[in-house]
Protein backbone atom coordinates (compact mmCIF):
# COMPACT_ATOMS: atom_id res chain seq x y z
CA UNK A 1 -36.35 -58.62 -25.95
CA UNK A 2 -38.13 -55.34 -26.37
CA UNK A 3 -39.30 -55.73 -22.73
CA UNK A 4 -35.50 -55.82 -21.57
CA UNK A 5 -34.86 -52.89 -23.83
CA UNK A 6 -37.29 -50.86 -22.38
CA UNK A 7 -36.37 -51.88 -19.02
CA UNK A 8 -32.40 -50.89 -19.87
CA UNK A 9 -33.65 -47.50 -20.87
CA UNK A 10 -35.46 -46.88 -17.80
CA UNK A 11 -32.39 -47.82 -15.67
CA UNK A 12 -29.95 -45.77 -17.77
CA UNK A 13 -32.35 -42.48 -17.39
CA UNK A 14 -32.71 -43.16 -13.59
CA UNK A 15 -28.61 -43.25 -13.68
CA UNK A 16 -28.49 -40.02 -15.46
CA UNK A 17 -30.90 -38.54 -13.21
CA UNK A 18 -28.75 -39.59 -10.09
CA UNK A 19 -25.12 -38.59 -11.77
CA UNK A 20 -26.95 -35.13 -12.09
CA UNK A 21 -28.19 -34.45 -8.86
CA UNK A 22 -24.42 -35.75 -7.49
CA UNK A 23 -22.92 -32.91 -9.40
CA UNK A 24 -25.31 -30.73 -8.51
CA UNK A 25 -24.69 -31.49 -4.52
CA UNK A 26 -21.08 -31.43 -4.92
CA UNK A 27 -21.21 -28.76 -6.66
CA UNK A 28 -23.10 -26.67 -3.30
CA UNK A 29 -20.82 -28.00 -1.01
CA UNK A 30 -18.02 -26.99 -2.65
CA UNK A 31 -20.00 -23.63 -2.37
CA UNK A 32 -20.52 -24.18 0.92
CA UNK A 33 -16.91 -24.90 1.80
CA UNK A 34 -15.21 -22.17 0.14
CA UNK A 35 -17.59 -19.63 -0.03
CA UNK A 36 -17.78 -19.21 -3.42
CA UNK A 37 -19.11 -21.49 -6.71
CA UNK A 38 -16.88 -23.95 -8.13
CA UNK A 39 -14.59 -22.69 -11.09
CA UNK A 40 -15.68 -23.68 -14.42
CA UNK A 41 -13.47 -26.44 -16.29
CA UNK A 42 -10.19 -24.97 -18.05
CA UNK A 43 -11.41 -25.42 -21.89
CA UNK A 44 -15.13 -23.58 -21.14
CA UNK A 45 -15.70 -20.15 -22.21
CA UNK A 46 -17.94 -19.54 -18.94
CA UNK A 47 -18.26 -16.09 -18.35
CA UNK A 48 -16.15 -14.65 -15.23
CA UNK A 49 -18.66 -12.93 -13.90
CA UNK A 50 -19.85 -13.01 -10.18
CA UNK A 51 -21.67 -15.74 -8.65
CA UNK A 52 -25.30 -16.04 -10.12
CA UNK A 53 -28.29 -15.40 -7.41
CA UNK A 54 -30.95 -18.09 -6.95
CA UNK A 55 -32.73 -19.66 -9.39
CA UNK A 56 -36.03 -17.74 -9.95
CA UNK A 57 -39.25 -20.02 -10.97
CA UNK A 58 -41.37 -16.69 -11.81
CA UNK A 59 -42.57 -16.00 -15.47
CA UNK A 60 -39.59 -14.87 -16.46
CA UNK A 61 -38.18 -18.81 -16.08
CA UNK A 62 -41.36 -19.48 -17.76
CA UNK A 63 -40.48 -17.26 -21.05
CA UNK A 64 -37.25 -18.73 -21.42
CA UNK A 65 -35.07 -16.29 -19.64
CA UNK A 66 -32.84 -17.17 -16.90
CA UNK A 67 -33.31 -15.13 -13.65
CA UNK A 68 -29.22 -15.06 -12.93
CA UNK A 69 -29.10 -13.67 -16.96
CA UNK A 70 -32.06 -10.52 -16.41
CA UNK A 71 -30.54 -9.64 -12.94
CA UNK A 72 -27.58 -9.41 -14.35
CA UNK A 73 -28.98 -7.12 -16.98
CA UNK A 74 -31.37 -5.54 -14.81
CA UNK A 75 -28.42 -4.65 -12.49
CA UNK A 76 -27.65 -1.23 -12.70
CA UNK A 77 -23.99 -0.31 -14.45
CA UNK A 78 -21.43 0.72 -11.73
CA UNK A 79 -20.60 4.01 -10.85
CA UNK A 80 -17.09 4.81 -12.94
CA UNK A 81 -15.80 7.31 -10.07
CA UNK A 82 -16.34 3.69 -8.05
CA UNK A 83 -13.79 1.30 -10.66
CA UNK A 84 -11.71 4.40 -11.26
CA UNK A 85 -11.20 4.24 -7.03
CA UNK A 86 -10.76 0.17 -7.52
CA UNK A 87 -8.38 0.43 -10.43
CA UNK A 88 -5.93 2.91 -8.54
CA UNK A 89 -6.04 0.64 -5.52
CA UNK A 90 -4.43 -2.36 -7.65
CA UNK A 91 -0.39 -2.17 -6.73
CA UNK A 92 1.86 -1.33 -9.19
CA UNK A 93 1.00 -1.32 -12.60
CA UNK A 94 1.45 2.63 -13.22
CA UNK A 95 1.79 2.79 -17.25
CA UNK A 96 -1.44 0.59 -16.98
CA UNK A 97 -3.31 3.00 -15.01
CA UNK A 98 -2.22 5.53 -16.79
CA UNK A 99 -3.55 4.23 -20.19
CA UNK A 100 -7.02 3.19 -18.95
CA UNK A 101 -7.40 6.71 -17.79
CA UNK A 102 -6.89 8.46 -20.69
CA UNK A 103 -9.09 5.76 -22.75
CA UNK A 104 -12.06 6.29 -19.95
CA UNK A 105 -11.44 10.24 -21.13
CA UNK A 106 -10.96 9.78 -24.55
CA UNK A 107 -14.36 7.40 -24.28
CA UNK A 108 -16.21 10.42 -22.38
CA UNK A 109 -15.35 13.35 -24.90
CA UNK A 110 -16.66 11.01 -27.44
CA UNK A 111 -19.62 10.45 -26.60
CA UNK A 112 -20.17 14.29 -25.56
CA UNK A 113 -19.37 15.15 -29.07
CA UNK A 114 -21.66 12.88 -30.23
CA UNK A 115 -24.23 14.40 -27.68
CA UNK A 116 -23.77 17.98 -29.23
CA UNK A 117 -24.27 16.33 -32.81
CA UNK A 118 -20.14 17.14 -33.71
CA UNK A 119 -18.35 14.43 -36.00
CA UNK A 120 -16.49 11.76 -34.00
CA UNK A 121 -14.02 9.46 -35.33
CA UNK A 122 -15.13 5.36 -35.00
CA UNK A 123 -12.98 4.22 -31.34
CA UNK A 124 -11.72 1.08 -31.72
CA UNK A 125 -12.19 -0.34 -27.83
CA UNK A 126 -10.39 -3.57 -28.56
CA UNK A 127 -7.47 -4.34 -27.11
CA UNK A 128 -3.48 -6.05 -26.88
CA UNK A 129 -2.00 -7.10 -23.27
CA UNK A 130 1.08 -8.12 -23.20
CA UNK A 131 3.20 -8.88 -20.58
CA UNK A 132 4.54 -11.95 -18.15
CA UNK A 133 2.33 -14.39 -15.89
CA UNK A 134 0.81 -12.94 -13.19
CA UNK A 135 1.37 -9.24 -13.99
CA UNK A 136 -2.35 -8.86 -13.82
CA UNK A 137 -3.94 -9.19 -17.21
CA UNK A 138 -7.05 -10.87 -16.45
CA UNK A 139 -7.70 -8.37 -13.83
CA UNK A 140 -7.36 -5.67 -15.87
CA UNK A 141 -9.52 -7.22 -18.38
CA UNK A 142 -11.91 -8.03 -16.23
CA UNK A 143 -12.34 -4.24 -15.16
CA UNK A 144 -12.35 -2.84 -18.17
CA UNK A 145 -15.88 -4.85 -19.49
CA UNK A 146 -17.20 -3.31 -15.96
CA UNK A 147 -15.55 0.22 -17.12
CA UNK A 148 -16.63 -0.05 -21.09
CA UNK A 149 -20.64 -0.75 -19.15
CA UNK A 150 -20.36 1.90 -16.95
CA UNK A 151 -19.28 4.10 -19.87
CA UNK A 152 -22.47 2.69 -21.98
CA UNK A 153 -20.12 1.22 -24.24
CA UNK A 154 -21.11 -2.16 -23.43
CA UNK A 155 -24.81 -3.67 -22.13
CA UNK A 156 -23.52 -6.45 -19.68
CA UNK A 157 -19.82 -6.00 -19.07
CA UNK A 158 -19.28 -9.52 -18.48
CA UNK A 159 -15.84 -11.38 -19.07
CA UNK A 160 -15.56 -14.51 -21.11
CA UNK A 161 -12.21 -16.17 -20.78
CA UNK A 162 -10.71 -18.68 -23.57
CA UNK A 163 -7.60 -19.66 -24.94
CA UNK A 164 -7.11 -21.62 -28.13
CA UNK A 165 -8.71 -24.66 -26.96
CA UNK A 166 -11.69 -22.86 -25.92
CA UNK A 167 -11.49 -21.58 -30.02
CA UNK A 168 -9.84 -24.44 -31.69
CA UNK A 169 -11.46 -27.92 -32.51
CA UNK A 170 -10.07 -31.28 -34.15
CA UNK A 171 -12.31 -31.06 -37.04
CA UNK A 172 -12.93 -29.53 -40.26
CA UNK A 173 -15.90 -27.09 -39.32
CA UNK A 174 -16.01 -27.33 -36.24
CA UNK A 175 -13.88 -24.91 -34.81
CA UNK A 176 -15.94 -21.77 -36.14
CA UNK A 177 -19.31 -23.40 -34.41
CA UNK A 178 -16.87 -23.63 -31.25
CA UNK A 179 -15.79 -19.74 -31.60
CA UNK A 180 -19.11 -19.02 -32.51
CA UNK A 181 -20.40 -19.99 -28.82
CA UNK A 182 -17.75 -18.52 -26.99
CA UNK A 183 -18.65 -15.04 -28.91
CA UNK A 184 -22.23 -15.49 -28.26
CA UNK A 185 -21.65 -15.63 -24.55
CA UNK A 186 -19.03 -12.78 -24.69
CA UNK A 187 -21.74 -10.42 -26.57
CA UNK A 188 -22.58 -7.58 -23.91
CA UNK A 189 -19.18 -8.38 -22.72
CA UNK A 190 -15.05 -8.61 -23.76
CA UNK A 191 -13.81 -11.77 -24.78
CA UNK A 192 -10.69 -11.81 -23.31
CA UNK A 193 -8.27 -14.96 -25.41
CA UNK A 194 -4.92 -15.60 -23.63
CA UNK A 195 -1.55 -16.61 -24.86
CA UNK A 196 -3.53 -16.05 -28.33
CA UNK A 197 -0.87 -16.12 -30.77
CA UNK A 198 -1.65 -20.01 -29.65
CA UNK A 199 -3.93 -19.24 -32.28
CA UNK A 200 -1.25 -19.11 -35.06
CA UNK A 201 -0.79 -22.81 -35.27
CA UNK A 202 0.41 -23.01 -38.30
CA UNK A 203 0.21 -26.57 -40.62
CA UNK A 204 -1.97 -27.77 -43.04
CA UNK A 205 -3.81 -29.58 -39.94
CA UNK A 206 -4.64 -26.63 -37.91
CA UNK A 207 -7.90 -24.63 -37.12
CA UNK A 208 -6.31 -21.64 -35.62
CA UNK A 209 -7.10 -19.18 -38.83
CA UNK A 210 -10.32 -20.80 -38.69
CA UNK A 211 -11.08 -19.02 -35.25
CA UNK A 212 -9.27 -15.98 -36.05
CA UNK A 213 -11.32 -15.93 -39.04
CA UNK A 214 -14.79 -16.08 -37.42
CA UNK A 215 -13.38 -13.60 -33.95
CA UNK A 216 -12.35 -11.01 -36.84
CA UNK A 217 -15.99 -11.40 -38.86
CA UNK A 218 -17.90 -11.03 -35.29
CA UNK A 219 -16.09 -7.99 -33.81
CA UNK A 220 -17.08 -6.57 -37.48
CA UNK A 221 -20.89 -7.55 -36.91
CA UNK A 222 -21.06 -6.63 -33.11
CA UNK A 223 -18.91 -4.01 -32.95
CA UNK A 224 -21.50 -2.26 -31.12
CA UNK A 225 -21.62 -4.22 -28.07
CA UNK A 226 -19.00 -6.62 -28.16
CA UNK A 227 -15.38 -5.92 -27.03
CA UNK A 228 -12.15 -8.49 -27.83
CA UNK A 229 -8.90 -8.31 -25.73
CA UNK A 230 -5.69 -10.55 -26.77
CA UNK A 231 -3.06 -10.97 -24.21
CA UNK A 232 -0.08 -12.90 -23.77
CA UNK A 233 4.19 -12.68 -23.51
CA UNK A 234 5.59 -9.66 -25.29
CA UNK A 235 6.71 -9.91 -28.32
CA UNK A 236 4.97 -12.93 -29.25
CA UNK A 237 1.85 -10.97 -29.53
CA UNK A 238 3.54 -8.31 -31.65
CA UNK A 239 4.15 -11.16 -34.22
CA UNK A 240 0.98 -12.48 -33.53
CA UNK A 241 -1.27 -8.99 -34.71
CA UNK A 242 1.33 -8.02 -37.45
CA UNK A 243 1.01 -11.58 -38.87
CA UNK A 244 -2.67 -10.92 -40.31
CA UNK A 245 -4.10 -7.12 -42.05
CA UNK A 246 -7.37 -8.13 -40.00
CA UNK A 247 -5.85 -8.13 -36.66
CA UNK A 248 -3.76 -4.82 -37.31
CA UNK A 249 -6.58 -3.05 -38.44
CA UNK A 250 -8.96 -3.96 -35.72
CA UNK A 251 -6.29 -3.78 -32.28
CA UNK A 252 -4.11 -0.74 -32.14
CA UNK A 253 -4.40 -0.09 -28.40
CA UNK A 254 -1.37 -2.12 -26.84
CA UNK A 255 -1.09 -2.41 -22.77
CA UNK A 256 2.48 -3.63 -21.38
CA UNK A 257 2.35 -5.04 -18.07
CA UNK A 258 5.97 -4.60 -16.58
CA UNK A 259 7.01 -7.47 -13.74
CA UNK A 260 6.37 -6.16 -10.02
CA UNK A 261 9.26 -5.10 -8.54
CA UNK A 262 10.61 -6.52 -4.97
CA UNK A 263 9.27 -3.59 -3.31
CA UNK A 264 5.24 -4.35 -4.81
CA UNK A 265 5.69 -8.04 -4.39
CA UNK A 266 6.37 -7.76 -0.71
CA UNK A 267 3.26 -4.65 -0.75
CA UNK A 268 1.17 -7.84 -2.51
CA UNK A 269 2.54 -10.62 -0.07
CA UNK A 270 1.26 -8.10 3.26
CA UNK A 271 -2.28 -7.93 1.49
CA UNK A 272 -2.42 -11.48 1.60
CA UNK A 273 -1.39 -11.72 5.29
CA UNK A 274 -4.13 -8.83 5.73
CA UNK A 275 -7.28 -10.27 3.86
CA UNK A 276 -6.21 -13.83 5.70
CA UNK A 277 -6.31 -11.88 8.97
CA UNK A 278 -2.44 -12.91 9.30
CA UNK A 279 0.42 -11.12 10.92
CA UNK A 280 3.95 -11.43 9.86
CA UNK A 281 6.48 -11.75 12.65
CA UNK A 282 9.36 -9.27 12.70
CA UNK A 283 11.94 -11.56 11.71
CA UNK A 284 10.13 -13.14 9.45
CA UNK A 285 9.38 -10.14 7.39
CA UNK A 286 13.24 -10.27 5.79
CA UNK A 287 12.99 -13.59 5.21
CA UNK A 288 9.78 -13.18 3.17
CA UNK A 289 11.39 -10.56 0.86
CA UNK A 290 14.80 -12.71 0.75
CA UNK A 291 12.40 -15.94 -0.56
CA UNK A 292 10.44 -13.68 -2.76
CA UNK A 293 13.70 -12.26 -4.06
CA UNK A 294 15.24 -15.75 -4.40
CA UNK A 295 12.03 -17.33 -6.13
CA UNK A 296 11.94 -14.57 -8.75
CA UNK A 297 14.82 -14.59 -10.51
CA UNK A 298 12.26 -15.19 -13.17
CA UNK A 299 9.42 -13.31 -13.59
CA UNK A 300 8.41 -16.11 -16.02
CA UNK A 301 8.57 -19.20 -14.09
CA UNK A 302 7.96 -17.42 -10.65
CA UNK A 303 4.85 -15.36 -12.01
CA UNK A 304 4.84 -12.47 -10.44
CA UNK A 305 1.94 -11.83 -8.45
CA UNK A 306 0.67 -15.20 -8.79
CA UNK A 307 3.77 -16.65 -7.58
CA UNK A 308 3.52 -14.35 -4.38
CA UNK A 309 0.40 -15.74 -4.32
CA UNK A 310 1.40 -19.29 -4.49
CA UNK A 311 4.66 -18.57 -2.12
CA UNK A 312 1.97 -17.19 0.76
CA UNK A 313 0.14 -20.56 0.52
CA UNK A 314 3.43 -23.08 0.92
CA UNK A 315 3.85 -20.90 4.30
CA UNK A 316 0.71 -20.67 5.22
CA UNK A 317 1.17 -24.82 5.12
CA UNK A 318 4.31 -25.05 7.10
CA UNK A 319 2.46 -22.79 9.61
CA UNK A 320 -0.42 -25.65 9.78
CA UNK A 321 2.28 -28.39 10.11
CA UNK A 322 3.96 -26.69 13.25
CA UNK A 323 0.40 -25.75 14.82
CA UNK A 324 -0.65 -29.32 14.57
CA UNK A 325 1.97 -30.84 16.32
CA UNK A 326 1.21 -28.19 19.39
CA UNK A 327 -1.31 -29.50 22.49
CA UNK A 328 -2.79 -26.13 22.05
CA UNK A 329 -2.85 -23.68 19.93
CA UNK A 330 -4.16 -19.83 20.84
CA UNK A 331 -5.86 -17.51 18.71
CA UNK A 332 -2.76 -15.33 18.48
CA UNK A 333 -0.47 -18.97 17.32
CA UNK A 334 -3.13 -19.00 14.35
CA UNK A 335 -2.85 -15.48 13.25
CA UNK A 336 1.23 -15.71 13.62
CA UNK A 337 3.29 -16.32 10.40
CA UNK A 338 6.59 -17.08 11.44
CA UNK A 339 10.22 -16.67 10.31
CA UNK A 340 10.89 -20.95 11.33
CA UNK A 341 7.48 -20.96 8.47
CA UNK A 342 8.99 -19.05 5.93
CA UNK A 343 12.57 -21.13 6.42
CA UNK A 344 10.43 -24.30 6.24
CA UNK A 345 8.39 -23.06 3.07
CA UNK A 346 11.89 -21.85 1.08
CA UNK A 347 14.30 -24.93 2.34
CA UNK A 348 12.30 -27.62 2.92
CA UNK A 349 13.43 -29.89 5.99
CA UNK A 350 17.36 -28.52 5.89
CA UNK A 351 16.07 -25.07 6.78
CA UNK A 352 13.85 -26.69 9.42
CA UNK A 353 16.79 -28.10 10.99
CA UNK A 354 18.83 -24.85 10.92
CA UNK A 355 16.04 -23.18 12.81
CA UNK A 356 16.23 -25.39 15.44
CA UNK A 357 19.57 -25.42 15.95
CA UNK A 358 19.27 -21.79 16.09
CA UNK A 359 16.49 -22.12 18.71
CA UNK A 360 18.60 -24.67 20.98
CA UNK A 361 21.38 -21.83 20.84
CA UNK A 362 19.43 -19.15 22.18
């Protein structure tokens, strides 16, 4: 019996060793395939940062620090002339702008006044976005740890995303070890929680205080190098920071992100078509901003950006359908977003038919 036990253990570590290696190649060629590492699972708090360099098997491996980790703090803190240039070139999102300009100043005459040994008032850096899907929150976040870095304000200026099941755990005590982590990695960084008045659960059941609880205590004892951004709809996150004294003391800088209007979904929709090396058809350039304006009579559902986004790849699939049924198909076919596409993508197979109907006309 204790020869078959051994033997059982053998085979079930030689089955781990093989489901890990499996990953670990599916993992590259999904790397290898879309250019870019595969995204981390919805309910981690993995860090949003860019994708890690090779593994380095010097002696800094061998004293227990990861080589993507020290570049990363090796790396030298971008210019802020450089994200000031990158911020402005996001469309839209004016009052935005506008806001993380004066904080950048407001940051900079700080710090000179500390410089010149004058009294300075404690900043509070933290932050409230609020605004619909897809108006660019994340973005924004995720510029700001790179702007709070460059400033010195932060020592890594990485983003850790979570919402409340990142946070939030099933059992007593375990939701402040599950916080806990998601801090740790954030520290050097912002941890930025969506929809977080998720958070306010409410019941006799629910952890959400719990992880409020143990954010609040660890932007007390990092407040040095650790930043915390809540974002989610408006209003809802009004409630959500007036419904406990620790949240309204610690966030009083509050960021609305208004919907995109017609005009910047369309300007959003061309930079697609550009960065996919994609031109848009004469004809079909009306019909875009007709589907766009039809899709988004809700800036909720639609999602703003994101549903531009999402509208530029159902066209981008009715273009594949009609290329695939051609003999042959010219460089100048692939690059050619059509107006029978964007009928296709909006209408489905009645708006196919009207095109060619309209085709058989001509």
């Amino acid at each position: 019996m204790e020869g078959n036990s051994k033997k059982d253990e053998i085979i079930l570590r030689q089955l781990e060793v093989i489901r890990t290696m499996t990953e670990h190649n599916l993992s590259r060629m999904g790397a290898d395939f879309w250019g870019m590492p595969p995204a981390p699972p919805a309910d981690s708090a993995a860090p949003a940062a860019p994708p890690a360099p090779p593994m380095d098997t010097g002696k800094a491996a061998d004293a227990g620090v990861s080589a993507p980790l020290r570049q990363e703090q090796e790396a030298p803190p971008e210019k802020i002339e450089d994200l000031q240039a990158e911020l402005d070139g996001y469309i839209g999102l004016g009052a935005v702008k506008e806001e993380v300009r004066s904080l950048i100043n407001l940051v900079r005459v700080y710090q000179m006044r500390r410089e010149n040994g004058l009294p300075a008032a404690d900043l509070s850096l933290h932050m409230v976005f609020s605004g619909n899907p897809g108006t660019g929150k994340t973005t924004v976040a995720r510029l700001m740890a790179r702007i709070y870095r460059s400033l010195g304000i932060l020592s890594r200026g990485q983003l850790v995303e979570v919402d409340r099941s990142g946070l939030v755990a099933g059992y007593v005590g375990q939701t402040a070890i599950k916080t806990a982590k998601a801090v740790e990695k954030a520290l050097g960084g912002v941890l930025f929680i969506d929809e977080a008045y998720a958070l306010n659960g409410g019941g006799d059941h629910d952890f959400g205080q719990e992880a409020i609880d143990t954010v609040l205590k660890a932007m007390e004892d990092h407040r040095d190098d650790l930043v915390v951004i809540v974002a989610g709809y408006d209003g809802l996150m009004e409630e959500f920071i007036h419904s406990n004294p620790g949240l309204e003391s610690r966030f009083n800088r509050f960021l609305h992100f208004a919907d995109y209007s017609l005009d910047e979904m369309m300007e959003i929709f061309r930079m697609q078509c550009k960065k996919g090396c994609y031109t848009l058809e004469e004809a079909a350039k009306e019909q875009v901003r007709e589907l766009i304006r039809q899709e988004n009579s809700s800036g909720i559902s639609f999602g703003n950006a994101r549903g531009v986004r999402n509208l530029f790849e159902k066209i981008l699939v009715q273009q594949a359908n009609r290329l695939a049924a051609q003999t042959q198909v010219t460089r100048e076919a692939l690059m050619t977003i059509t107006a029978a596409d964007v009928l296709r993508a909006g209408g489905g197979a009645e708006a196919e038919g009207e095109c060619v109907e309209k085709k058989a006309e001509k």
